[in-house]
C-alpha atoms as a PDB file:
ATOM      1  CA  UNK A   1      30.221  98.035  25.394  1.00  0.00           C
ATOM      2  CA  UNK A   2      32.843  97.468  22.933  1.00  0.00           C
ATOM      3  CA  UNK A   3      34.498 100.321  23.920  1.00  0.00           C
ATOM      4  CA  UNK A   4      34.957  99.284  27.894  1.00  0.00           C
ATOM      5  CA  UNK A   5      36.222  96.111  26.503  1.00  0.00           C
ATOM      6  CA  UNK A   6      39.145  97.735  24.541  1.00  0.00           C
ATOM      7  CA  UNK A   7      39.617 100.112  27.388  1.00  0.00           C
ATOM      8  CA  UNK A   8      40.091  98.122  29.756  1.00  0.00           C
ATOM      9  CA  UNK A   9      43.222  96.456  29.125  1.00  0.00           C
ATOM     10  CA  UNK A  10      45.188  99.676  27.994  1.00  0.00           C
ATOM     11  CA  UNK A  11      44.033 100.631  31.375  1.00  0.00           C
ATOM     12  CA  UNK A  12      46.051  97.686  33.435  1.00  0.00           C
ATOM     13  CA  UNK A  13      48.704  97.961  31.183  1.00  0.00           C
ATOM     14  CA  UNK A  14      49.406 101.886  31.883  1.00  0.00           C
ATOM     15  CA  UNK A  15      48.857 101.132  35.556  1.00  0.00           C
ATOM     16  CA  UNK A  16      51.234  98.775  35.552  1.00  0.00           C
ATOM     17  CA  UNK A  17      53.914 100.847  34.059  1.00  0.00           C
ATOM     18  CA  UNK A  18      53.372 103.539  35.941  1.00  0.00           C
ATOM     19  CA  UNK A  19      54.068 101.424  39.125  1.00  0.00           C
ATOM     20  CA  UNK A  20      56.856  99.779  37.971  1.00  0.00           C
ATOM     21  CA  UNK A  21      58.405 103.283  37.081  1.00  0.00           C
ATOM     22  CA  UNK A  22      57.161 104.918  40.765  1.00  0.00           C
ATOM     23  CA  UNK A  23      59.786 101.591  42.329  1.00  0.00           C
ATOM     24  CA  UNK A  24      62.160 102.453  40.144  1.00  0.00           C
ATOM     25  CA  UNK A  25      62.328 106.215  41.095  1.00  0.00           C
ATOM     26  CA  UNK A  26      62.602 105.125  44.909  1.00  0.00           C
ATOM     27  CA  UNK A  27      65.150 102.569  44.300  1.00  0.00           C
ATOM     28  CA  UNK A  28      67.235 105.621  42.401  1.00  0.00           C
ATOM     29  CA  UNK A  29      66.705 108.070  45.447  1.00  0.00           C
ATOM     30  CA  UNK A  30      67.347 105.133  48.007  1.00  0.00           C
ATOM     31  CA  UNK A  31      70.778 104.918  46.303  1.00  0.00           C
ATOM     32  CA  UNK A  32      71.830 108.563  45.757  1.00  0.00           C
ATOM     33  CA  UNK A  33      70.919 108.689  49.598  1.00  0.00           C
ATOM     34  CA  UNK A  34      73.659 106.088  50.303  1.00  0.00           C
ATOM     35  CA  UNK A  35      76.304 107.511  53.151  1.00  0.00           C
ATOM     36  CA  UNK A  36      78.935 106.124  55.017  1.00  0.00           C
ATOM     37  CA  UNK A  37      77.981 104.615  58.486  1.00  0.00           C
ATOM     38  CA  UNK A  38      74.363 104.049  57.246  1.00  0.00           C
ATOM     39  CA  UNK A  39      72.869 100.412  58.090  1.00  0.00           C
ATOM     40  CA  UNK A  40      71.890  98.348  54.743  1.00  0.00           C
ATOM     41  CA  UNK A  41      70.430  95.054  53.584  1.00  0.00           C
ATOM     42  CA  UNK A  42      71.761  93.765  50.446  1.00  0.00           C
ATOM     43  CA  UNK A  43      69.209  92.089  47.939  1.00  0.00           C
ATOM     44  CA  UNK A  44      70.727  88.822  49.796  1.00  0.00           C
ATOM     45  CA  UNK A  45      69.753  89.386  53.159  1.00  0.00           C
ATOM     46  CA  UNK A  46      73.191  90.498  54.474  1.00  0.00           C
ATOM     47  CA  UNK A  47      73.148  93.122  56.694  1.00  0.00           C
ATOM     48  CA  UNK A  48      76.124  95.530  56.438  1.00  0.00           C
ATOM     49  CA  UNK A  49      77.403  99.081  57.441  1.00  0.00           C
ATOM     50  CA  UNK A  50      77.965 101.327  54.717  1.00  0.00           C
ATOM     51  CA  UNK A  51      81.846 102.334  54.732  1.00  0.00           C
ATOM     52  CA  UNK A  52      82.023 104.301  51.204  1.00  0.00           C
ATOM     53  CA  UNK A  53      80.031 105.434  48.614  1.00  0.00           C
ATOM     54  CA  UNK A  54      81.620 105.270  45.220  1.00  0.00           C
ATOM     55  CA  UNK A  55      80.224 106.186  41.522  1.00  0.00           C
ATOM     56  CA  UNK A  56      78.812 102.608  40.759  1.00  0.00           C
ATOM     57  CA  UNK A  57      79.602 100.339  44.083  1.00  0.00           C
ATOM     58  CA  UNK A  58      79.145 100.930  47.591  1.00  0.00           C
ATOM     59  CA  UNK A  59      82.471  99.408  50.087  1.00  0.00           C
ATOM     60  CA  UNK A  60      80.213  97.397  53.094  1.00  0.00           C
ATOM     61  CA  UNK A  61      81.938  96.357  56.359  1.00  0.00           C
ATOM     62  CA  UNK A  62      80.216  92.797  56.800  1.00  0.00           C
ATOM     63  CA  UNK A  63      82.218  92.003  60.040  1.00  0.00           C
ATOM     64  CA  UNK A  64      84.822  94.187  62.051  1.00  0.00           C
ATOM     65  CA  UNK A  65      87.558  94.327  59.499  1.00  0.00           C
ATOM     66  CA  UNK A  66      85.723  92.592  56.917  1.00  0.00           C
ATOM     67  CA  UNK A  67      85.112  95.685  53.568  1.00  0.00           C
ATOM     68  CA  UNK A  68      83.322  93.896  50.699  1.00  0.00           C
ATOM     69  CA  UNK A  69      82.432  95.730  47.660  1.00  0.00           C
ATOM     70  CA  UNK A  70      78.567  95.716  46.384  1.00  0.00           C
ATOM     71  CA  UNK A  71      77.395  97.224  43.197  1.00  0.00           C
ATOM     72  CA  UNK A  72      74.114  99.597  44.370  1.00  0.00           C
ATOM     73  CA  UNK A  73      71.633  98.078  42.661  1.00  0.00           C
ATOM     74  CA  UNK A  74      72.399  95.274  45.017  1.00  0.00           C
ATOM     75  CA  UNK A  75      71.305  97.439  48.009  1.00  0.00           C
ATOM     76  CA  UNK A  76      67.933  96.460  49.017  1.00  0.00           C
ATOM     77  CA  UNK A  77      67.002  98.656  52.018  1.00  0.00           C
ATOM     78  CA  UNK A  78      69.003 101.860  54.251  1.00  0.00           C
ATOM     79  CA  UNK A  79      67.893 101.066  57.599  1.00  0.00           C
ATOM     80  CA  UNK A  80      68.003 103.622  60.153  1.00  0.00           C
ATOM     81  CA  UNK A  81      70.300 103.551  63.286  1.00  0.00           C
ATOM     82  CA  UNK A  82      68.009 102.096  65.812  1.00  0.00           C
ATOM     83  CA  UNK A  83      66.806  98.889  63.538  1.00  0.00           C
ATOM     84  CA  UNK A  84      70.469  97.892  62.032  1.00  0.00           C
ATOM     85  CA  UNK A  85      71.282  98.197  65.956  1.00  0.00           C
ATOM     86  CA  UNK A  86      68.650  95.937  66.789  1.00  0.00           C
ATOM     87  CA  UNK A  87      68.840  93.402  64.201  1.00  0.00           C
ATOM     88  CA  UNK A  88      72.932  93.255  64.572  1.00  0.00           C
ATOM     89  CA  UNK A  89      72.947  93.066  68.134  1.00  0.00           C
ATOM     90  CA  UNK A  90      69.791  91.568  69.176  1.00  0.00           C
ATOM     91  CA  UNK A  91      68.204  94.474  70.997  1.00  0.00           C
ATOM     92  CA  UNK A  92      64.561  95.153  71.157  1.00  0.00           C
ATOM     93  CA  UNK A  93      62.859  97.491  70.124  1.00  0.00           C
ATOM     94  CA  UNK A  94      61.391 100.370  73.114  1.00  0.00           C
ATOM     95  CA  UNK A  95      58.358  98.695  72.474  1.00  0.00           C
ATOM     96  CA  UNK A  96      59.186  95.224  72.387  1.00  0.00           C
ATOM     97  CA  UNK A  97      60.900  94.973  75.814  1.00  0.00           C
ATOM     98  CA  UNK A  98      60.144  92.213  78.053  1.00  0.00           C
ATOM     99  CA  UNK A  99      57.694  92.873  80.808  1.00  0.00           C
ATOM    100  CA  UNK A 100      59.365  92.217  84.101  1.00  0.00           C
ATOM    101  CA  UNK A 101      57.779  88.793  85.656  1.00  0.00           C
ATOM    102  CA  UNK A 102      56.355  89.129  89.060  1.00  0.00           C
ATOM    103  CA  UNK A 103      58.038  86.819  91.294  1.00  0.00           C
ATOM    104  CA  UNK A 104      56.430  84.070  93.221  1.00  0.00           C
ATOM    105  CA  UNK A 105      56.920  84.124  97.050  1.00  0.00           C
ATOM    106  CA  UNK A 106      56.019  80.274  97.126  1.00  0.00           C
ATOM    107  CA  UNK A 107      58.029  79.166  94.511  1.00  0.00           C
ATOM    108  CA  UNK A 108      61.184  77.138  95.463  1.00  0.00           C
ATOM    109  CA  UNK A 109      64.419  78.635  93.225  1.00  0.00           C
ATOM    110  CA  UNK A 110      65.556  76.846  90.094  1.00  0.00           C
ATOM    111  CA  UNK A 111      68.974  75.780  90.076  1.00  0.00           C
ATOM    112  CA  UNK A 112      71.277  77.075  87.567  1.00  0.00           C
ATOM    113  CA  UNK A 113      72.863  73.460  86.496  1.00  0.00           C
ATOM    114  CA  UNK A 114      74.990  74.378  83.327  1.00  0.00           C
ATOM    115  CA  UNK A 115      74.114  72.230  80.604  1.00  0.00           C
ATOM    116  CA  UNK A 116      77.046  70.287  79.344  1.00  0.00           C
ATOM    117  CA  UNK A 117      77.552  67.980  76.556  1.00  0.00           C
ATOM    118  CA  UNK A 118      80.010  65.274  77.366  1.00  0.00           C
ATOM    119  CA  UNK A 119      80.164  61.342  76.859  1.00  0.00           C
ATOM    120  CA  UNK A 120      79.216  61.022  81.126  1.00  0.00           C
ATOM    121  CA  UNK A 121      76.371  63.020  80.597  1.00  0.00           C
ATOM    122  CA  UNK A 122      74.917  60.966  77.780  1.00  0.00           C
ATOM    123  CA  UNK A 123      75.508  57.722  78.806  1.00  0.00           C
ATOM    124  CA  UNK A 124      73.320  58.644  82.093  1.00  0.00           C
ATOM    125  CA  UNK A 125      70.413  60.134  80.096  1.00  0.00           C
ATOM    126  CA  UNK A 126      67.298  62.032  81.494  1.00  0.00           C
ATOM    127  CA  UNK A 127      67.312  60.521  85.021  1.00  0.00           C
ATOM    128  CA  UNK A 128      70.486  62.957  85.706  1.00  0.00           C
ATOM    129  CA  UNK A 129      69.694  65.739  83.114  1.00  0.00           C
ATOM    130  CA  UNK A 130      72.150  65.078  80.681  1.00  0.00           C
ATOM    131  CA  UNK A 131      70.973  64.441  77.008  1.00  0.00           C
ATOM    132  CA  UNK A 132      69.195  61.433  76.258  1.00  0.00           C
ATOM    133  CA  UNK A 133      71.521  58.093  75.421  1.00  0.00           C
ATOM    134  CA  UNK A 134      71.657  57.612  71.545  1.00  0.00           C
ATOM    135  CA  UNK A 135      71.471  53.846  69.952  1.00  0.00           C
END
């Protein structure tokens, strides 16, 4: 019984290690696997395309034009092509696009009124559509 009791700690404590060092080895690959034009998130949650790989930073294009320069470590996930795509430009996914609705013969067309945000329209509140009058 004694035994199991000093066991079990050195137990966790290997298991613990040995996790921390399996993250660490994918973190390493992840970087070494770092190539220009691949879609990243930083540790920060910006998402960037990779524009060069250097010996200790990485050069990310943040905006057309835009070349900041990241140390790798700071690199938290390489996305592939089709989720940088859809996460940049707000694209679905193949599997998340909209069903087309089935149209209703009965229904009477909704008119496209552009919303607008002037002074007139707020001053004549909800009766009109505008926004509602503030106090």
């Amino acid at each position: 019984m004694n035994l199991i009791i000093l066991l079990l700690p050195i137990i966790a404590i290997v298991l613990m290690f040995r996790s921390q060092k399996k993250r660490q080895q994918q973190q390493q690959q992840m970087q070494t696997s770092l190539e220009p034009g691949a879609g990243v998130r930083t540790i920060g949650g910006l998402y960037a395309q990779v524009k060069a790989v250097n010996e200790e930073t990485v050069e990310l294009e943040i905006a057309p034009g835009v070349v900041t320069h990241f140390t790798k470590s700071a690199i938290a996930a390489v996305l592939d092509f089709q989720e940088y795509d859809a996460i940049i430009n707000g694209r679905p996914a193949d599997d998340e696009l909209p069903e087309p609705e089935a149209e209703d013969a009965d229904a009477e067309p909704v008119a496209d009124k552009p919303l607008t945000l002037t002074k007139d329209s707020a001053e004549k509140g909800d009766a009109e559509g505008g926004a509602p009058a503030s106090k």
